[in-house]
PDB file of N, CA and C in Angstrom:
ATOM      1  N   UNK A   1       6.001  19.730 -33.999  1.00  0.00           N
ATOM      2  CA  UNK A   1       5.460  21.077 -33.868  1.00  0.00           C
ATOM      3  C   UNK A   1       4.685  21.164 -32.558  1.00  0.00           C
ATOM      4  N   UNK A   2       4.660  22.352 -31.953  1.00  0.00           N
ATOM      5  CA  UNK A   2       4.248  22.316 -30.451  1.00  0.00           C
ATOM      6  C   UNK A   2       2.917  22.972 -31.158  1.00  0.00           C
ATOM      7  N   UNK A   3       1.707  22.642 -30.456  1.00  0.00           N
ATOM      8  CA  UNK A   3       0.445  23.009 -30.647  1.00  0.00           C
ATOM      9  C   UNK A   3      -0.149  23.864 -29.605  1.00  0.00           C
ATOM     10  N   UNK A   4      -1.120  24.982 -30.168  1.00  0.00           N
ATOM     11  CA  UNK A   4      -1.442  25.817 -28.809  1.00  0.00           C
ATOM     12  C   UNK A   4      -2.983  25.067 -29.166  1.00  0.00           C
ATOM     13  N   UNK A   5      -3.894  24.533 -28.138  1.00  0.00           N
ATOM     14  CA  UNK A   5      -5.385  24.723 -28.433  1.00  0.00           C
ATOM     15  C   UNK A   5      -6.179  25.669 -28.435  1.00  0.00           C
ATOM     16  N   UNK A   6      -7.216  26.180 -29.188  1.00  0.00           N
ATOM     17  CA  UNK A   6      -7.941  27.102 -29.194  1.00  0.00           C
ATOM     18  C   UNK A   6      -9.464  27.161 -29.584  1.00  0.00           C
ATOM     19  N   UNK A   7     -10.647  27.333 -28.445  1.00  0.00           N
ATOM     20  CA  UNK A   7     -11.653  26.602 -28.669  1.00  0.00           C
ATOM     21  C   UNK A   7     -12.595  27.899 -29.201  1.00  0.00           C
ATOM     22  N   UNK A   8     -13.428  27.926 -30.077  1.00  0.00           N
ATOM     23  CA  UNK A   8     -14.081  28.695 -30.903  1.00  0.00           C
ATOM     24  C   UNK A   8     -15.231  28.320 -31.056  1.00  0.00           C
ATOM     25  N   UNK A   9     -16.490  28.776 -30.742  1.00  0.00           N
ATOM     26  CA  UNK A   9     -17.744  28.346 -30.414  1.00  0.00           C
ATOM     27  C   UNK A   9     -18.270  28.931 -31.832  1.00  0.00           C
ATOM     28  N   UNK A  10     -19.192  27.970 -31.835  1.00  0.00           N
ATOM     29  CA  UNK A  10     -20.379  28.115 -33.498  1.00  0.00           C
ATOM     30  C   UNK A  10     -21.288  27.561 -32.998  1.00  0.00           C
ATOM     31  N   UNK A  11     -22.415  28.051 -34.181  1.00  0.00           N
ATOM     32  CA  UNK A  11     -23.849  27.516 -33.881  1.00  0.00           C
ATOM     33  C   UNK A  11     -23.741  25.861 -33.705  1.00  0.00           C
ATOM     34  N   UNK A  12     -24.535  25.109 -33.374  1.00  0.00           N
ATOM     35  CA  UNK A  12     -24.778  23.756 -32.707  1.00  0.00           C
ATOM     36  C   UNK A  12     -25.061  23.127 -34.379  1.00  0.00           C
ATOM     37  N   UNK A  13     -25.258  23.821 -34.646  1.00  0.00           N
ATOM     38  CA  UNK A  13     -25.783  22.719 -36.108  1.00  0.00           C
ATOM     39  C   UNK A  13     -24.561  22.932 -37.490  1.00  0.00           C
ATOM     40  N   UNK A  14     -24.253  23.844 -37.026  1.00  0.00           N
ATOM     41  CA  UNK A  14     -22.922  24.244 -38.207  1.00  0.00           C
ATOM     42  C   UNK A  14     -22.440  23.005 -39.058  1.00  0.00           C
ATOM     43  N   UNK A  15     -22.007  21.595 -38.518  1.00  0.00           N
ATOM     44  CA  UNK A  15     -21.696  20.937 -39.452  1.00  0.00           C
ATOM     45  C   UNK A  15     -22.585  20.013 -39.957  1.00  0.00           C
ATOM     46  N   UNK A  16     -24.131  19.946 -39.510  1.00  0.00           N
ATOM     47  CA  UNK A  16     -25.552  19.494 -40.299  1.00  0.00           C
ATOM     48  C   UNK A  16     -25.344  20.342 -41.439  1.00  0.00           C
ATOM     49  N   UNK A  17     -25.228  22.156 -41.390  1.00  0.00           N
ATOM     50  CA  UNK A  17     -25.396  22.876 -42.267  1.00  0.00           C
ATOM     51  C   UNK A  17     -24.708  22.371 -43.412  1.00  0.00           C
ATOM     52  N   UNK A  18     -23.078  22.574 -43.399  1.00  0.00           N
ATOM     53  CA  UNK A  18     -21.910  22.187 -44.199  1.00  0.00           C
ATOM     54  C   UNK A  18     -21.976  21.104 -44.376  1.00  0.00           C
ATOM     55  N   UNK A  19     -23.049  20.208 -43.780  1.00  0.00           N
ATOM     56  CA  UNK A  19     -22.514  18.415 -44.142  1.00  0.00           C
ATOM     57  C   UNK A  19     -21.110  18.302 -44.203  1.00  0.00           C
ATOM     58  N   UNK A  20     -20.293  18.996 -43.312  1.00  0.00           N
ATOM     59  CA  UNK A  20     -19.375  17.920 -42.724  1.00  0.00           C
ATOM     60  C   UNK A  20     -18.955  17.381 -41.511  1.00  0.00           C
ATOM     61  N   UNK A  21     -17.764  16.767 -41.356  1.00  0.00           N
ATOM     62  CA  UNK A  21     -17.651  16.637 -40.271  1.00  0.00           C
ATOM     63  C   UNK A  21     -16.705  16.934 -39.565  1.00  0.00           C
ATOM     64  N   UNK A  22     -16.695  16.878 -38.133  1.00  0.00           N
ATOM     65  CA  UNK A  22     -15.948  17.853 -37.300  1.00  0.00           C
ATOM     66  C   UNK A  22     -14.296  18.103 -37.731  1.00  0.00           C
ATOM     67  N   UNK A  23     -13.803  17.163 -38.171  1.00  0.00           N
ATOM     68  CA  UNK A  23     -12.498  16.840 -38.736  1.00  0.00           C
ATOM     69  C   UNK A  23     -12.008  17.691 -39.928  1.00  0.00           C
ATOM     70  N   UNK A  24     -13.142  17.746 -41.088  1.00  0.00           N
ATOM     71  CA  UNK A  24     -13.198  18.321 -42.269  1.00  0.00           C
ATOM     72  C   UNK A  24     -13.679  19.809 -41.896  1.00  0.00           C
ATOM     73  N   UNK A  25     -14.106  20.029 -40.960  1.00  0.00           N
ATOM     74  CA  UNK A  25     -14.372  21.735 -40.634  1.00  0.00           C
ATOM     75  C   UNK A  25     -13.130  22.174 -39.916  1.00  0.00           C
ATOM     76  N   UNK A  26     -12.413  21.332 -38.859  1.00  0.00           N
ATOM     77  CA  UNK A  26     -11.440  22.142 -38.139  1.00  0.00           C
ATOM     78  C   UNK A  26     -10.196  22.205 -39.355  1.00  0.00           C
ATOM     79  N   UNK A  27     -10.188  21.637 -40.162  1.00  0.00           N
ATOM     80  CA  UNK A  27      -9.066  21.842 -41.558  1.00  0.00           C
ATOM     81  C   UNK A  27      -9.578  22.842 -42.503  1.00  0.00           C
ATOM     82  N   UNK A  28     -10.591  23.182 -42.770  1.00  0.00           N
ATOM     83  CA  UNK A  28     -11.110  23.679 -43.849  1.00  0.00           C
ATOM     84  C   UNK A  28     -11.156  25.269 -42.401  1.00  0.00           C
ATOM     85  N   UNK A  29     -11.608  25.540 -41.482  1.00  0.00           N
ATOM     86  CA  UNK A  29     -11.086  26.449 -40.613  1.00  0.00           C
ATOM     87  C   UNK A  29      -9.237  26.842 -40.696  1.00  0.00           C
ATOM     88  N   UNK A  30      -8.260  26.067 -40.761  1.00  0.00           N
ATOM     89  CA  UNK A  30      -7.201  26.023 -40.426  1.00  0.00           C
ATOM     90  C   UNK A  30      -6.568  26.560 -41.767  1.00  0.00           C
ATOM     91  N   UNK A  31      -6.576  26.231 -42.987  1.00  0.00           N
ATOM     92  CA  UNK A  31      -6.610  26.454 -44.371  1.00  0.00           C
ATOM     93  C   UNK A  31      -6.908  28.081 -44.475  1.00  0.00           C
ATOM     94  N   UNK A  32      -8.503  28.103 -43.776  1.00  0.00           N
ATOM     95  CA  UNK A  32      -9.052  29.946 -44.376  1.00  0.00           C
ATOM     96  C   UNK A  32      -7.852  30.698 -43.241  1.00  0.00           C
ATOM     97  N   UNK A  33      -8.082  30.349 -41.891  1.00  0.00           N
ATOM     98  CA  UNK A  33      -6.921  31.012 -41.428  1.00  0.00           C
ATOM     99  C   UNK A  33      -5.525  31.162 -42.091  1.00  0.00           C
ATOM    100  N   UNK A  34      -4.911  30.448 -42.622  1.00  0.00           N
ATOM    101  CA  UNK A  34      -3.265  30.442 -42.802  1.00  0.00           C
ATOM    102  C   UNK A  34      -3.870  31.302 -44.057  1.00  0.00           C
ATOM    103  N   UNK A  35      -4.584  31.320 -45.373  1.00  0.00           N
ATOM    104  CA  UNK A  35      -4.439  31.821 -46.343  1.00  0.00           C
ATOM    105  C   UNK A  35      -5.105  33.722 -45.578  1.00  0.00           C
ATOM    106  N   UNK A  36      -5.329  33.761 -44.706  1.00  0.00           N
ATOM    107  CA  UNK A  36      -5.780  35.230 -44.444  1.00  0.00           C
ATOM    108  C   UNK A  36      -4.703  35.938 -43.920  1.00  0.00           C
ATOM    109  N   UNK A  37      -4.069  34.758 -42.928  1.00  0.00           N
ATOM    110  CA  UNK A  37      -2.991  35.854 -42.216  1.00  0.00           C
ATOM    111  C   UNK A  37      -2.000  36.194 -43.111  1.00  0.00           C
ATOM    112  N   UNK A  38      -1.469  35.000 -44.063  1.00  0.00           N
ATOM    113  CA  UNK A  38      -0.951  35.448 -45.358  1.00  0.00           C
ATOM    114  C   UNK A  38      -1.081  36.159 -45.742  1.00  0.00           C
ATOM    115  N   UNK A  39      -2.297  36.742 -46.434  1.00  0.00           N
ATOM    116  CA  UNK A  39      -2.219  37.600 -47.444  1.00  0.00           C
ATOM    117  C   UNK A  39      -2.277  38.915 -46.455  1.00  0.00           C
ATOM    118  N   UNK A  40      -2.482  38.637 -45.325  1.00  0.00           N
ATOM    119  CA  UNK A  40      -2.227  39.990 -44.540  1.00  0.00           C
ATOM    120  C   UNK A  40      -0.649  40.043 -43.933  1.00  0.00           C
ATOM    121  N   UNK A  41      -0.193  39.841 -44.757  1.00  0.00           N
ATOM    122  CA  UNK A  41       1.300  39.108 -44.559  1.00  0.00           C
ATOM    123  C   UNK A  41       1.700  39.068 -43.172  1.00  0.00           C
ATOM    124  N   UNK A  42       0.941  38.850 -42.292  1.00  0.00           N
ATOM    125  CA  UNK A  42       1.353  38.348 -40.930  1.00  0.00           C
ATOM    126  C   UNK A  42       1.864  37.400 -40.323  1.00  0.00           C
ATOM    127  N   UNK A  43       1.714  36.273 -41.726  1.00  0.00           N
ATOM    128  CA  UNK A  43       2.742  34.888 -41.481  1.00  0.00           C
ATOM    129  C   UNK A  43       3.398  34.884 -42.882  1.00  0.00           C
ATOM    130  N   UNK A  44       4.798  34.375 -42.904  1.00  0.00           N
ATOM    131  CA  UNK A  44       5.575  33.889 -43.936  1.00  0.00           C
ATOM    132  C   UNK A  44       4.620  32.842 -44.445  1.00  0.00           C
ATOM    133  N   UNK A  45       5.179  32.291 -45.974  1.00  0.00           N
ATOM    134  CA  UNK A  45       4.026  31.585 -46.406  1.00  0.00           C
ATOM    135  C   UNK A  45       4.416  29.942 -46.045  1.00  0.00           C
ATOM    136  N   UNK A  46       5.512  29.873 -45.438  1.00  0.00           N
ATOM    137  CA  UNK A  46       5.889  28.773 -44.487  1.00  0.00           C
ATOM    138  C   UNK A  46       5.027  28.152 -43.643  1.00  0.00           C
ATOM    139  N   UNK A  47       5.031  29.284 -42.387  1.00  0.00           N
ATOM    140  CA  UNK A  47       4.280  28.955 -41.298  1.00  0.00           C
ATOM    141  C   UNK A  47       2.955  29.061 -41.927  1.00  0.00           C
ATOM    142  N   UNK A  48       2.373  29.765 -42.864  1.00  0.00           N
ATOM    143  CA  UNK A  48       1.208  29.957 -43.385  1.00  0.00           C
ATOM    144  C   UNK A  48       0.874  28.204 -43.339  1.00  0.00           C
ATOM    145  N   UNK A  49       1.532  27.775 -44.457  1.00  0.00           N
ATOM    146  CA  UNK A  49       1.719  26.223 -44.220  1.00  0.00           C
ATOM    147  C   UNK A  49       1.559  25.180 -43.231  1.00  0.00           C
ATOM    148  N   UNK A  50       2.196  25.325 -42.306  1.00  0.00           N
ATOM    149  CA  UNK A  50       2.818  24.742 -41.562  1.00  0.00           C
ATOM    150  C   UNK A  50       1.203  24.673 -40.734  1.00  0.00           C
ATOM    151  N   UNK A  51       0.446  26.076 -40.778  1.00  0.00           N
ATOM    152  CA  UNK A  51      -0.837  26.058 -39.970  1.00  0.00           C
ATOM    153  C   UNK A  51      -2.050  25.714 -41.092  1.00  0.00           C
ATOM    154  N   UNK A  52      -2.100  25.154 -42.359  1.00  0.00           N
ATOM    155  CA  UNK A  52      -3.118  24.830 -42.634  1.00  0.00           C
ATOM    156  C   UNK A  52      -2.443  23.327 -42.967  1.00  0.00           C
ATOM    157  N   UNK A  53      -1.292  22.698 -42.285  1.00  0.00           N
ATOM    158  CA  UNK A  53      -0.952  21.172 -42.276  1.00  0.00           C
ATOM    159  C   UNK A  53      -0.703  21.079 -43.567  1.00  0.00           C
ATOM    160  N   UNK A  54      -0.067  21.695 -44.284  1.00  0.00           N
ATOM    161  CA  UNK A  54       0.213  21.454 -45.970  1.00  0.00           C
ATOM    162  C   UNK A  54       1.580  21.287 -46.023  1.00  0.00           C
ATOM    163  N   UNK A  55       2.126  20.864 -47.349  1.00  0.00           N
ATOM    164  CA  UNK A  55       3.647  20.943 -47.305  1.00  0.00           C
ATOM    165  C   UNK A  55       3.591  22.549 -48.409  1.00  0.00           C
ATOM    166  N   UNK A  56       4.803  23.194 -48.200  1.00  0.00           N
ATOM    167  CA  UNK A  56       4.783  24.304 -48.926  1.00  0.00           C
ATOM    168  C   UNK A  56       4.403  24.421 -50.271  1.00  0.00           C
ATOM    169  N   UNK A  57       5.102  23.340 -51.070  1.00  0.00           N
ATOM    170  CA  UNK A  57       4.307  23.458 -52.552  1.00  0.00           C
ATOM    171  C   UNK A  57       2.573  23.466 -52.291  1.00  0.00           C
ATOM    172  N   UNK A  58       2.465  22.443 -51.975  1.00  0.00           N
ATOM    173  CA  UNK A  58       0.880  22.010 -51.504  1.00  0.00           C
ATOM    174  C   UNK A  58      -0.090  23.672 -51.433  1.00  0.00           C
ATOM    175  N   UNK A  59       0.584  24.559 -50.549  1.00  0.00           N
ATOM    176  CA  UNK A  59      -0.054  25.640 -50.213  1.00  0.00           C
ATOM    177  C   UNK A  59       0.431  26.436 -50.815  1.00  0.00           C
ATOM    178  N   UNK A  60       1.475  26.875 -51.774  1.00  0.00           N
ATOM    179  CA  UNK A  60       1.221  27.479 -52.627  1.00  0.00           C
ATOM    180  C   UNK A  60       0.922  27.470 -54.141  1.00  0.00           C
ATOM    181  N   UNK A  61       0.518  25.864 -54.550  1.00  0.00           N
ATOM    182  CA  UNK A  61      -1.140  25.741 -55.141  1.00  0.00           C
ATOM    183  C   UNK A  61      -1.980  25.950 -54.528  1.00  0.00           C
ATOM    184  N   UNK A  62      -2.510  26.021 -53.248  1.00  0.00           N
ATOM    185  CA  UNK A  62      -3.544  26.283 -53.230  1.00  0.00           C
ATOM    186  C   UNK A  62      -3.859  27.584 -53.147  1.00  0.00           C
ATOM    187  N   UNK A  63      -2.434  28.538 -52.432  1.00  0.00           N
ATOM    188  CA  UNK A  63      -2.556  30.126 -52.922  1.00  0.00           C
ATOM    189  C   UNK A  63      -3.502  30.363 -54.417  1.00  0.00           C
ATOM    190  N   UNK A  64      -2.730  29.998 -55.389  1.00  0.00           N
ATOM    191  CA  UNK A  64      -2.489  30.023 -56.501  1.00  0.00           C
ATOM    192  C   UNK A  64      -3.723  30.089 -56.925  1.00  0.00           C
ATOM    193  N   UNK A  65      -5.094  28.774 -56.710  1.00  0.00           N
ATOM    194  CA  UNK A  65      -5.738  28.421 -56.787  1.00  0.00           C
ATOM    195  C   UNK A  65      -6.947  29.919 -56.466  1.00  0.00           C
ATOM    196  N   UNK A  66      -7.022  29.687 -55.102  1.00  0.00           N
ATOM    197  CA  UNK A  66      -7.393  31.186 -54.735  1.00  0.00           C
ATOM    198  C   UNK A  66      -7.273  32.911 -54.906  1.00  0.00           C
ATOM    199  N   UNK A  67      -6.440  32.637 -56.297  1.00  0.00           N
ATOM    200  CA  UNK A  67      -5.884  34.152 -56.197  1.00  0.00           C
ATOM    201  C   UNK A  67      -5.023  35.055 -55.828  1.00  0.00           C
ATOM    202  N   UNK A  68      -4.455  34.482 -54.501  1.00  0.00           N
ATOM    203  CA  UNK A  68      -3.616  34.918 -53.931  1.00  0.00           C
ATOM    204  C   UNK A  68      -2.180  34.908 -54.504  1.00  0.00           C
ATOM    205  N   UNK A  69      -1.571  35.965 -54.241  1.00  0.00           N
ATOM    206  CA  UNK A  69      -0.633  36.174 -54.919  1.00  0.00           C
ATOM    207  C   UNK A  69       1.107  35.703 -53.647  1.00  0.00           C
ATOM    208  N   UNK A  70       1.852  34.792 -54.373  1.00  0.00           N
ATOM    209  CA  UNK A  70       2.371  34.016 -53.674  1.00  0.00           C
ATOM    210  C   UNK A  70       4.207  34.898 -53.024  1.00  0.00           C
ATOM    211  N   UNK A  71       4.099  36.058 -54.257  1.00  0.00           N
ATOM    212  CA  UNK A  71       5.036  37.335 -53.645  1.00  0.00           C
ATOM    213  C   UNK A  71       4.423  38.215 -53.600  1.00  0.00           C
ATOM    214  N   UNK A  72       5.116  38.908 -52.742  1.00  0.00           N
ATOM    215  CA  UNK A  72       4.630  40.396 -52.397  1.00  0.00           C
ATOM    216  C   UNK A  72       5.327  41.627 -52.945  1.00  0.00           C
ATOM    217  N   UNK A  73       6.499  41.053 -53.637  1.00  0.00           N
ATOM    218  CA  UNK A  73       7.477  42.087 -54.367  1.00  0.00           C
ATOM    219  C   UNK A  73       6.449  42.836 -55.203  1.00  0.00           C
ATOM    220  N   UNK A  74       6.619  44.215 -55.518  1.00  0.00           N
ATOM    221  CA  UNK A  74       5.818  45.372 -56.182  1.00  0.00           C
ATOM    222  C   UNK A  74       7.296  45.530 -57.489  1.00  0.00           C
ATOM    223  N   UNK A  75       6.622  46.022 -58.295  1.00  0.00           N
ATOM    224  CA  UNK A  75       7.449  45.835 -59.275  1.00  0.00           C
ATOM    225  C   UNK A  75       8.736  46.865 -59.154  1.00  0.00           C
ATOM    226  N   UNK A  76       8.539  47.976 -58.231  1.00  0.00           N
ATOM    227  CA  UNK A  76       9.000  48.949 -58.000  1.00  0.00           C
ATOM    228  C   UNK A  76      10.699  47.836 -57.304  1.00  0.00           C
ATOM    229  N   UNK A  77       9.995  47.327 -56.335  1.00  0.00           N
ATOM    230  CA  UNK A  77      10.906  46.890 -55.113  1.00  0.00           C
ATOM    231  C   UNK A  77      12.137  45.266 -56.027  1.00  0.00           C
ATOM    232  N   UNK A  78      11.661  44.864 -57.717  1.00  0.00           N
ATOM    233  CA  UNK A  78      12.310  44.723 -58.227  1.00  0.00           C
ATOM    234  C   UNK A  78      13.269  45.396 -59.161  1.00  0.00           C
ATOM    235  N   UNK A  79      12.617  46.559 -59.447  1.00  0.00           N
ATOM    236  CA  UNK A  79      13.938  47.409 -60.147  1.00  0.00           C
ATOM    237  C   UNK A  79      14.898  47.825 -59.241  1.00  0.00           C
ATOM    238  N   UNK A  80      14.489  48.313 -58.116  1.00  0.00           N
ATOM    239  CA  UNK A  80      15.574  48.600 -57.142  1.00  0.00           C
ATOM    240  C   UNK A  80      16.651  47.350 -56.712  1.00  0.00           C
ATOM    241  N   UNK A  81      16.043  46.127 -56.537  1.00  0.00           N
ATOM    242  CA  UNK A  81      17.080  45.091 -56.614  1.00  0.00           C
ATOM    243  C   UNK A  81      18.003  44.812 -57.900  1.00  0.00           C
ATOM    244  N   UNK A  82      17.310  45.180 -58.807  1.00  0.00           N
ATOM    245  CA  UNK A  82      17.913  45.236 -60.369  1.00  0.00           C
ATOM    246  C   UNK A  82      19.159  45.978 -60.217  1.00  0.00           C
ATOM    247  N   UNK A  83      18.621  47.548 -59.939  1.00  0.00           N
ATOM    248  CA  UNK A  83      19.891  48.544 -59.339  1.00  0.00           C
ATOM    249  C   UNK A  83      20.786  48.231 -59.301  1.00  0.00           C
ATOM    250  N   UNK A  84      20.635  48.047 -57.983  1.00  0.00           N
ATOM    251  CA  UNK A  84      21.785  47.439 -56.889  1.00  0.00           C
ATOM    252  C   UNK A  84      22.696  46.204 -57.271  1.00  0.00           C
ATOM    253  N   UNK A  85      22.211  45.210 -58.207  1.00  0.00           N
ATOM    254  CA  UNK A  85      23.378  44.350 -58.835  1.00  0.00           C
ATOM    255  C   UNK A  85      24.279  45.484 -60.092  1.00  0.00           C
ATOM    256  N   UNK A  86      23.746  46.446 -60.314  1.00  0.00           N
ATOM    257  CA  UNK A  86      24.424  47.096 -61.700  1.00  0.00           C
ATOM    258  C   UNK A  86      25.394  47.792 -60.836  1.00  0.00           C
TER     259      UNK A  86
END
């Protein structure tokens, strides 16, 4: 996977605060990203993946976990597929 870097400034003490460490914040950063752009369906839940370093099942337990809902089909947009096989 080709990587873009992207540097994002926070307070100086941020991971005293969180007690963690730099490693466990840039993942736990990478995670809230992929599950936001998701649900703003701006990434497939692939790449959603792919950017919080998960394998797909992996992340969609952890959708799951969070609430997030792992289709976007409306119930409407399944009867109409229903339809269309009749």
């Amino acid at each position: 996977m080709n990587t873009q870097t992207i540097t994002v400034d926070l307070p100086a003490d941020i991971l005293l605060t969180l007690n963690e460490n730099e490693n466990e914040l840039k993942q736990d950063i990478k995670i809230s990203l992929a599950i936001r752009l998701y649900r703003l369906q701006k990434l497939t839940i692939g790449k959603a993946a792919e950017i919080a370093g998960m394998s797909h099942y992996n992340f969609e337990c952890l959708l799951s976990e969070n609430e997030v809902p792992i289709s976007t089909l409306t119930i409407e947009d399944v009867i109409k597929d229903a339809e269309k096989l009749m």
